[in-house]
Protein backbone atom coordinates (compact mmCIF):
# COMPACT_ATOMS: atom_id res chain seq x y z
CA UNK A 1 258.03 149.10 186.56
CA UNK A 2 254.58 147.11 187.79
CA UNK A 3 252.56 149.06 190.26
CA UNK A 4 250.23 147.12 192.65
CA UNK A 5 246.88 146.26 191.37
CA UNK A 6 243.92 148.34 193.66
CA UNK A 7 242.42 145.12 194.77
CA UNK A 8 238.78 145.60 197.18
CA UNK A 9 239.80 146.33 200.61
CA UNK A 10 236.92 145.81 202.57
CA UNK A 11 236.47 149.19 204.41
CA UNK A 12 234.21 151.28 203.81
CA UNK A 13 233.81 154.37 201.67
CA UNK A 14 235.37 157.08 204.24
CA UNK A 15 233.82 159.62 201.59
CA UNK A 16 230.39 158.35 202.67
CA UNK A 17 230.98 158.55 206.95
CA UNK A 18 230.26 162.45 207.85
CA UNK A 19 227.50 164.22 207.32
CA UNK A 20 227.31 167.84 206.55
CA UNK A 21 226.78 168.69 209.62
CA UNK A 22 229.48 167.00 211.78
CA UNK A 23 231.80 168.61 208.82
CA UNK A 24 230.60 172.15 209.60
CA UNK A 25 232.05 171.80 213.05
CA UNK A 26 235.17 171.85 211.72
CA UNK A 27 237.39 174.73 212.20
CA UNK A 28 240.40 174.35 209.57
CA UNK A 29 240.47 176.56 205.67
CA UNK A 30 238.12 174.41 203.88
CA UNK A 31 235.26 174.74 206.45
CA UNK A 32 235.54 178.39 207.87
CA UNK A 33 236.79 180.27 205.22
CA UNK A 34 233.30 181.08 203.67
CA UNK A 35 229.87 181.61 205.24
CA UNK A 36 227.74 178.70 206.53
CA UNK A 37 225.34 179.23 203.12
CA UNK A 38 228.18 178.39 200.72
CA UNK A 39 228.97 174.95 200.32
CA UNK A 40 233.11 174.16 200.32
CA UNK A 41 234.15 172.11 197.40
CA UNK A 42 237.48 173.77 196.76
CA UNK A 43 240.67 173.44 198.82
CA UNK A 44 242.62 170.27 198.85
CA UNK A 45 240.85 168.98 202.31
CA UNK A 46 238.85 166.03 202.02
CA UNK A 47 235.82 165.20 204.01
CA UNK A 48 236.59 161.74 205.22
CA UNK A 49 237.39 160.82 209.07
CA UNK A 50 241.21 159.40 209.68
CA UNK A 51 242.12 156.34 208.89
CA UNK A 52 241.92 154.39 212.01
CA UNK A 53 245.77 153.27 212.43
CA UNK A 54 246.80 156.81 212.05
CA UNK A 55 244.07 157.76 215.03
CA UNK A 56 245.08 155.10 217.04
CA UNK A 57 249.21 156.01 216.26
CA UNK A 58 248.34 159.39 217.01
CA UNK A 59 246.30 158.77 220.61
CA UNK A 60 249.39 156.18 221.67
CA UNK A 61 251.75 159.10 221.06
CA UNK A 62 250.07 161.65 223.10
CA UNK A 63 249.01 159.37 225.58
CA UNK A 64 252.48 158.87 226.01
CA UNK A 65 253.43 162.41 225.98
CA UNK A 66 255.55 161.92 223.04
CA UNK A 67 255.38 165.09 221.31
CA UNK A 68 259.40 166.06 221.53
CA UNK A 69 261.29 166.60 217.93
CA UNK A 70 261.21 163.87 215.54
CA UNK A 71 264.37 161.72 215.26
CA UNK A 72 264.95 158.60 213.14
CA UNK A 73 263.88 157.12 209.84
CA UNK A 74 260.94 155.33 210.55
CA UNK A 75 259.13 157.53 207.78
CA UNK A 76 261.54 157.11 205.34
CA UNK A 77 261.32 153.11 205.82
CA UNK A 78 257.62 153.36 205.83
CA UNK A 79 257.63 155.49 202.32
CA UNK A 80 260.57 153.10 200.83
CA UNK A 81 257.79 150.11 201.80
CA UNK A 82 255.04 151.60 200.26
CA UNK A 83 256.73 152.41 197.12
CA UNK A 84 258.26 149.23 196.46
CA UNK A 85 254.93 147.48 197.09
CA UNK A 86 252.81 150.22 195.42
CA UNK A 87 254.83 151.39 192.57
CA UNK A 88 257.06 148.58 192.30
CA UNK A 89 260.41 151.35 192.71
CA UNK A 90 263.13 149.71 194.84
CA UNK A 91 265.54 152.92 194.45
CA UNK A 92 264.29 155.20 197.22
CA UNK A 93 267.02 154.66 199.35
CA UNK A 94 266.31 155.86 203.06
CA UNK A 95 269.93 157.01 203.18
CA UNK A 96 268.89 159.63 200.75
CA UNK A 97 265.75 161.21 202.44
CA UNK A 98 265.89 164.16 204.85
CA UNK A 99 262.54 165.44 206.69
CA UNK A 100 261.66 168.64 205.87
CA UNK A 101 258.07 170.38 207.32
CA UNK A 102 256.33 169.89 204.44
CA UNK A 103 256.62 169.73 200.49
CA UNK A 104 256.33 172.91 199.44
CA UNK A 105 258.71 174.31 202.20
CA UNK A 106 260.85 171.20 201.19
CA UNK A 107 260.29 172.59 197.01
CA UNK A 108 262.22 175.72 198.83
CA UNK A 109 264.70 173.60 200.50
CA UNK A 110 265.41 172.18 197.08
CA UNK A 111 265.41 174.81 195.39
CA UNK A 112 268.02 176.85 197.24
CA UNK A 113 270.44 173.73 197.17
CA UNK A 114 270.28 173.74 193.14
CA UNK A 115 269.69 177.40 192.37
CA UNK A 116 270.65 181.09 193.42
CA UNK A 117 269.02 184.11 193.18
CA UNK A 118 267.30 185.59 190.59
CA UNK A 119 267.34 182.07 188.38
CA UNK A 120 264.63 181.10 186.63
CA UNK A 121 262.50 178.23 187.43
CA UNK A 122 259.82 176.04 184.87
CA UNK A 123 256.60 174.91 185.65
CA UNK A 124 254.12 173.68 183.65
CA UNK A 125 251.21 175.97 183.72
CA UNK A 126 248.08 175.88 184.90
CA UNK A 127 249.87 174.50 187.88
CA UNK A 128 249.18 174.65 191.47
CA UNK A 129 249.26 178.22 192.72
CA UNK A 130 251.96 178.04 195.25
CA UNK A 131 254.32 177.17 192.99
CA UNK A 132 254.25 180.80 192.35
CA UNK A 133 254.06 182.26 195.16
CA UNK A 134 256.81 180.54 197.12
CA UNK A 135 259.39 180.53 193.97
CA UNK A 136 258.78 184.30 193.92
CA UNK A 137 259.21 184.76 197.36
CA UNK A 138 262.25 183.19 197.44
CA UNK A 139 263.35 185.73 194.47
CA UNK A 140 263.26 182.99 191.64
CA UNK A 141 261.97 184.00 188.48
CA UNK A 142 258.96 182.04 187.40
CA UNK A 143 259.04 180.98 183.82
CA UNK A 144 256.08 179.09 182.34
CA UNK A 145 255.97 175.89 180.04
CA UNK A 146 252.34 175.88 179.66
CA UNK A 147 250.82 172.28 179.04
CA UNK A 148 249.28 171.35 175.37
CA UNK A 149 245.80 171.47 174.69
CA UNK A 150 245.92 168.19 175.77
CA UNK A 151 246.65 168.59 179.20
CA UNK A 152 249.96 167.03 178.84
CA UNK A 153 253.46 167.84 178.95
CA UNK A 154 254.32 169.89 175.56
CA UNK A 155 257.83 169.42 175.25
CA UNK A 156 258.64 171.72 172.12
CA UNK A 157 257.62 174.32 174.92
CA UNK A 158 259.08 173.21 177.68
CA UNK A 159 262.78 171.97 175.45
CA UNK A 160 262.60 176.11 174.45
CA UNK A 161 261.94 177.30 178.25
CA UNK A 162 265.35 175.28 179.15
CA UNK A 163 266.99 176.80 176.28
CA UNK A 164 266.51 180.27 176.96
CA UNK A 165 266.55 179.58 181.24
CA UNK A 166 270.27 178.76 180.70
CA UNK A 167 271.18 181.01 178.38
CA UNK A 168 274.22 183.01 179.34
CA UNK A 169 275.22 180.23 181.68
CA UNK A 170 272.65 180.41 184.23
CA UNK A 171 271.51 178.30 186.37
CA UNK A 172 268.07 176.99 186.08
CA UNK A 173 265.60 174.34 187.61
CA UNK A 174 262.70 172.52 186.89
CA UNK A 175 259.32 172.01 189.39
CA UNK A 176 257.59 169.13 188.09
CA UNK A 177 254.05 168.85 189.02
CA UNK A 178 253.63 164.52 189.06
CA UNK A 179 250.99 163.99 189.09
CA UNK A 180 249.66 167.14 187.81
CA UNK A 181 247.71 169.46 189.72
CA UNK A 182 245.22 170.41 188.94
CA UNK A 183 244.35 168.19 185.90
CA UNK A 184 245.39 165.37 188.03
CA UNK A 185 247.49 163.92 184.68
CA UNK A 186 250.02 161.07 185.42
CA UNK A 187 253.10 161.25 183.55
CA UNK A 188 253.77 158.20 181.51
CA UNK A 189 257.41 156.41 182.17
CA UNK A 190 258.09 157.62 178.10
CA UNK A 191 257.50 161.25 179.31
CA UNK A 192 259.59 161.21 182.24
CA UNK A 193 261.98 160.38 180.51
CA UNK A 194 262.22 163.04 177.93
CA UNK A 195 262.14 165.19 180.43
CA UNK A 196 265.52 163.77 182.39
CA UNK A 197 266.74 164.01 178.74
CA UNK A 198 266.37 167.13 178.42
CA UNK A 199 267.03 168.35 181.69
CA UNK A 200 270.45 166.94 181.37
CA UNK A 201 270.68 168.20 177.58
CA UNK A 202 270.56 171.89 179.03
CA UNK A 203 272.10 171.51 182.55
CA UNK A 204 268.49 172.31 184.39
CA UNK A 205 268.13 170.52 188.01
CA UNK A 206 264.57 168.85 188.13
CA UNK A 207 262.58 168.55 191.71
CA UNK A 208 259.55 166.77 191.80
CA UNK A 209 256.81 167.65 193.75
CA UNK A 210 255.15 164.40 194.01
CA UNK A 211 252.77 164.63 196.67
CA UNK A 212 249.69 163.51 194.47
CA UNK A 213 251.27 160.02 193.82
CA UNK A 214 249.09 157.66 196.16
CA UNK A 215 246.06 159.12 194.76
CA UNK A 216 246.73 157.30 191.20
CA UNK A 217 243.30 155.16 189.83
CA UNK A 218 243.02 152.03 188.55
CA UNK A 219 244.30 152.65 184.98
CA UNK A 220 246.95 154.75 185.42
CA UNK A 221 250.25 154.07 186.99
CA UNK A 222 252.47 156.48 189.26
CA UNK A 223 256.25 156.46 188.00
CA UNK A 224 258.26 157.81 190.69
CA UNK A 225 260.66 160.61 188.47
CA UNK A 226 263.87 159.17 190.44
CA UNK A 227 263.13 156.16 188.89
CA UNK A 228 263.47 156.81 185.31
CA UNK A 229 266.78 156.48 183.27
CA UNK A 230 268.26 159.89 183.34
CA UNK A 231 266.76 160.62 186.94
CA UNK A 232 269.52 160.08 188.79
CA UNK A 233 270.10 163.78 189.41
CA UNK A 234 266.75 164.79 190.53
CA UNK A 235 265.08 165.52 193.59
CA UNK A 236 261.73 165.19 195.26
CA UNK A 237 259.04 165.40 197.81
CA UNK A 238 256.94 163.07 199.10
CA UNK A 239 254.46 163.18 201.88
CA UNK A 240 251.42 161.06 203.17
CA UNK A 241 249.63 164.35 203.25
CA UNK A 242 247.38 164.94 200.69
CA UNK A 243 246.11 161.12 200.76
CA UNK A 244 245.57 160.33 204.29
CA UNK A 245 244.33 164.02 204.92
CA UNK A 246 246.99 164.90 207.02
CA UNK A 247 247.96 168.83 206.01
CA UNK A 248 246.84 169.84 209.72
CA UNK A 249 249.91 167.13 210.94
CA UNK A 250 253.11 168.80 209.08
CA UNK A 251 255.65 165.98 207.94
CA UNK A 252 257.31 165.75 204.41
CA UNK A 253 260.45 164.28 202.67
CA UNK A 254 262.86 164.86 200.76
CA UNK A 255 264.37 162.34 198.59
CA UNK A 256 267.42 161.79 196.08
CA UNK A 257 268.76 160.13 192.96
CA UNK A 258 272.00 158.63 193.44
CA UNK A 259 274.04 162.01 191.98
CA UNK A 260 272.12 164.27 193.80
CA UNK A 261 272.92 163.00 197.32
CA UNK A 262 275.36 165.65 197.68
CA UNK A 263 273.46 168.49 197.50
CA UNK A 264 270.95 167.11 199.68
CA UNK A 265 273.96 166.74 201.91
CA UNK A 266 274.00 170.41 202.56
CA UNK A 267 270.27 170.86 203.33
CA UNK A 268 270.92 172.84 206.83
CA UNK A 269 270.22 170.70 209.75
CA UNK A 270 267.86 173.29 211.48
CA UNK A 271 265.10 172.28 208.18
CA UNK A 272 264.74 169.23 210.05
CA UNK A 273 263.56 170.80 213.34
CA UNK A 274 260.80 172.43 211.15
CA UNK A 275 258.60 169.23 210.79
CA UNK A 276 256.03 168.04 213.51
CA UNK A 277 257.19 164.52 215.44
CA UNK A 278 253.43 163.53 215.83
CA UNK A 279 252.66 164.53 212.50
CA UNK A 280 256.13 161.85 211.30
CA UNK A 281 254.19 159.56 213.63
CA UNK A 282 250.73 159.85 211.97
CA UNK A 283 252.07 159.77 208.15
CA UNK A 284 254.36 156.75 209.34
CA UNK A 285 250.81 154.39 210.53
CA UNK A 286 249.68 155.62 207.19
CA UNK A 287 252.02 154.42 205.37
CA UNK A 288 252.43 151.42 206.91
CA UNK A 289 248.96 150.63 207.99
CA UNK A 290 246.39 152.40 206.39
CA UNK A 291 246.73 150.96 202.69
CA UNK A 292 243.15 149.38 202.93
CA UNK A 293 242.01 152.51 204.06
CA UNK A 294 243.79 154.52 200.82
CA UNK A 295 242.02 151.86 198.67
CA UNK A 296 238.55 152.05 199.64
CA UNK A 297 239.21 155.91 199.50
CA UNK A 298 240.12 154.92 195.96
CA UNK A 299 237.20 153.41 195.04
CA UNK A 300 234.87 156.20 196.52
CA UNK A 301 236.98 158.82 194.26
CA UNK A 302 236.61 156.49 191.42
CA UNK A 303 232.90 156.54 191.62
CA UNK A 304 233.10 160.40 192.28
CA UNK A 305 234.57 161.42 189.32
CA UNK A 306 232.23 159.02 187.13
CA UNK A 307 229.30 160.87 189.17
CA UNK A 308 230.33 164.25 188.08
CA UNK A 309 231.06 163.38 184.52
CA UNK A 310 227.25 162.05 184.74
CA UNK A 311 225.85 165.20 186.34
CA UNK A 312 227.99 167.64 184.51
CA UNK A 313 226.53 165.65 180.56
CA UNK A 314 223.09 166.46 182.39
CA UNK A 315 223.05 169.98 183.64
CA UNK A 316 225.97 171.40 182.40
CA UNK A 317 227.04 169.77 179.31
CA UNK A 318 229.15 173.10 178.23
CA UNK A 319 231.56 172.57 181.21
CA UNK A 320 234.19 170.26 179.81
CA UNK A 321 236.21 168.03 181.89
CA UNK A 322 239.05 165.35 180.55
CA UNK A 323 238.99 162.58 183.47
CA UNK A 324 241.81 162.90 185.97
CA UNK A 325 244.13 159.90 186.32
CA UNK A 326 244.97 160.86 189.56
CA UNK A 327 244.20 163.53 192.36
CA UNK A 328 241.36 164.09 194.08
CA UNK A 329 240.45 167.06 191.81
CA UNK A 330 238.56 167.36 188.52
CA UNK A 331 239.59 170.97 186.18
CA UNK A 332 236.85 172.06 184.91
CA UNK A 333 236.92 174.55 181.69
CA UNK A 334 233.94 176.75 181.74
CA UNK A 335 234.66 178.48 178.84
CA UNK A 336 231.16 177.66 176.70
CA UNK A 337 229.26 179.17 179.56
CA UNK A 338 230.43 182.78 178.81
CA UNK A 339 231.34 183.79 182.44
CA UNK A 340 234.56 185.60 181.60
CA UNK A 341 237.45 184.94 182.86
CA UNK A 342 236.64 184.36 186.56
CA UNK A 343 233.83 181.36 186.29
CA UNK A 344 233.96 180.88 190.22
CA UNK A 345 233.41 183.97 191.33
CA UNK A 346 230.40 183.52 190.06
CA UNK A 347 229.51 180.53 191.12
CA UNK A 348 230.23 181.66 194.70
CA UNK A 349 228.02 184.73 194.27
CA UNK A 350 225.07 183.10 192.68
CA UNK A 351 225.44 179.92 193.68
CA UNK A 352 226.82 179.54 196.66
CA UNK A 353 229.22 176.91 195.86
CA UNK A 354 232.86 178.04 196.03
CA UNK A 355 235.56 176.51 193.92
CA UNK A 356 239.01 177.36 193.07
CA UNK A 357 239.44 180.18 190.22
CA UNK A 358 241.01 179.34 187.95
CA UNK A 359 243.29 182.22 187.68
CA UNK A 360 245.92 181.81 189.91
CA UNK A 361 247.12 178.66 188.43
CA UNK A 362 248.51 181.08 185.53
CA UNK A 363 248.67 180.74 181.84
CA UNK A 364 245.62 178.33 180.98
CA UNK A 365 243.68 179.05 183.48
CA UNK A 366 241.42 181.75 183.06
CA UNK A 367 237.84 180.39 182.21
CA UNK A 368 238.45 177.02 184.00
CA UNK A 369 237.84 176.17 187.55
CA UNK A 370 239.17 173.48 190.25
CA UNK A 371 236.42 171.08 191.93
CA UNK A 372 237.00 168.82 195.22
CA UNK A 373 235.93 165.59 194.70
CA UNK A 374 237.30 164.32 197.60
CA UNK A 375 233.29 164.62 199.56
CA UNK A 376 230.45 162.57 199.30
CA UNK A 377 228.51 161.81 196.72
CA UNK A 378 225.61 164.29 197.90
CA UNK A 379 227.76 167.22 198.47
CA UNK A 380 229.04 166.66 194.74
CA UNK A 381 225.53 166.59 193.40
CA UNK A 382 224.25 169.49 195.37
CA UNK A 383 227.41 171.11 194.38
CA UNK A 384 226.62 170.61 190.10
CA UNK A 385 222.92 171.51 191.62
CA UNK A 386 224.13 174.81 192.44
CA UNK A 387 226.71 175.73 189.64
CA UNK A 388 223.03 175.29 187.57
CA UNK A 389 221.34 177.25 189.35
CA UNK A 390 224.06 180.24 189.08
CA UNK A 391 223.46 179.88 185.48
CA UNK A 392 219.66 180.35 185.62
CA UNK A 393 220.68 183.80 187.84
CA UNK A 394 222.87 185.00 185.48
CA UNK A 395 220.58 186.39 182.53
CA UNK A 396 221.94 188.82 179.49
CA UNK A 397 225.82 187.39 180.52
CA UNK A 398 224.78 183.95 178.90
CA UNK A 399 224.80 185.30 175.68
């Protein structure tokens, strides 16, 4: 499989059109959670204005008054297009899709069709936080395969987490991070496919959360899991969300392999009432339409995470940080600065900067925090300005 080549779009840099202070009128998480002193470079928000298809999708619609319940597959067609020109995968077969409201309420959706209660399910830790919460709530047992040291699948761990999830004849699944976040890894097609190997060695049900995948760079290339010999059973979600910036605008789907179209077959119809028909509208134009704008988004990320490599070598060369292949998110591990386990707390108290702890994305993660790249390249550099300066503050805890 031969993904697209990035080629120059010829838009510009969205990271590069607001300034700080047209961003702190903004009223979602990212921008409101924290005092107007701290700068926000944590949750995955990104400070870019909408791509100008999805805007102009998006007016049309409400001009119109079309904000009923969504209907059709224009989304699904949209996604099959863009994978089949982006990731060269002709499999993702619109007869297989289902909308659900978004992917980690469609992770549940899944979930529920391949497991019961009280079964465990994998991830590979330090993974997203939700993944926890929501597989908990939904009385799954969480059982970690935590990544090797480097930041990769290790699959002696994660061959003995199958082993003992089915033991006794138990069901079990698998919630596959692709890309990872937060490392922002891309699985190679080798990989993927030890992992449908195993999966169907030891009877576990894989869903892929692949919500990442248009944020791949140059370098790197996305390999949709459903696409890999062995995949056939899996299931996953998809979404224009996190790469158009389009969480406020709930739309997701669901998607599977050939021998998995029967469960997805029993997904309850009132799932699909759950999703937003503008928001199916807006992720649709993006799809479609704004590919020039996802590439010149691209490029600004690209030059953001070379930035911060730069800045971190110059003021905080302890920090280290393995270049993400995709995601809009850079893990940084803190551990050589001796700030315990908790790195952004203090950051946020002595800096002002807030960033994502580390903790919550489980084993791994203590000592390492989660940085937004997805701002501009002034916000990043007062940002490593900052995390400096909370050093300087913090005295005898340096030793």
């Amino acid at each position: 499989m031969t993904s697209t080549p990035h080629a120059p779009s010829g838009e510009p840099n969205p990271l590069r059109a607001l300034s700080l202070e047209s961003l702190r009128c903004r009223t979602s998480m990212k921008w409101r959670t924290y005092p107007a002193d701290v700068l926000p470079l944590w949750v995955a928000e990104m400070d870019v204005p909408l791509a100008e298809p999805v805007v102009r999708a998006v007016t049309e619609a409400l001009a119109l008054g079309d904000t009923g319940y969504p209907a059709g597959t224009a989304y699904a067609e949209a996604l099959a297009g863009f994978a089949e020109k982006r990731w060269g995968w002709d499999g993702l077969a619109v007869e297989r899709t289902a909308i659900v409201p978004d992917v980690m309420l469609g992770v549940v959706e899944m979930l529920k069709l391949v497991t019961g209660h009280g079964d465990p399910v994998i991830v590979n830790s330090p993974v997203y936080p939700p993944f926890y919460q929501f597989i908990e709530h939904m009385d799954r047992q969480v059982r970690e395969a935590p990544l090797g040291a480097d930041l990769r699948i290790d699959f002696d761990a994660l061959e003995e987490s199958f082993r003992q999830a089915v033991a006794g004849g138990r069901r079990a699944a698998y919630l596959l991070c692709s890309p990872h976040n937060p490392t922002g890894t891309v699985h190679t097609a080798g990989e993927l496919g030890t992992v449908a190997a195993l999966a169907d060695r030891y009877g576990v049900r894989v869903v892929a959360d692949e919500i990442h995948a248009p944020l791949t760079f140059p370098g790197a290339d996305f390999v949709p899991y459903l696409s890999v010999p062995g995949g056939e059973s899996g299931l996953s979600l998809m979404s224009a969300s996190k790469a158009w910036n389009l969480a406020g605008l709930k739309a997701a789907l669901a998607i599977a392999g050939p021998a998995a179209a029967a469960d997805l077959a029993r997904l309850p119809e009132e799932v699909g009432h759950g999703p937003s028909h503008v928001g199916v509208i807006a992720h649709t134009a993006a799809l479609t339409e704004g590919t020039a704008w996802l590439d010149a988004l691209l490029t600004g990320l690209d030059d953001n995470r070379r930035l911060l490599a730069d800045l971190l070598a110059e003021h905080l060369p302890a920090i280290s940080c393995l270049p993400a292949q995709a995601t809009y998110l850079a893990w940084l591990d803190c551990r050589g600065l001796g700030l315990g386990e908790d790195p952004a707390r203090v950051f946020l108290e002595r800096g002002r900067v807030a960033l994502n702890s580390g903790i919550p994305f489980g084993t791994g993660g203590a000592g390492h925090v989660r940085l937004n790249l997805a701002t501009s390249p002034e916000l990043i550099t007062e940002g490593v300005r900052r995390m400096a300066a909370a050093l300087a503050r913090t005295g005898p805890q340096m030793a």
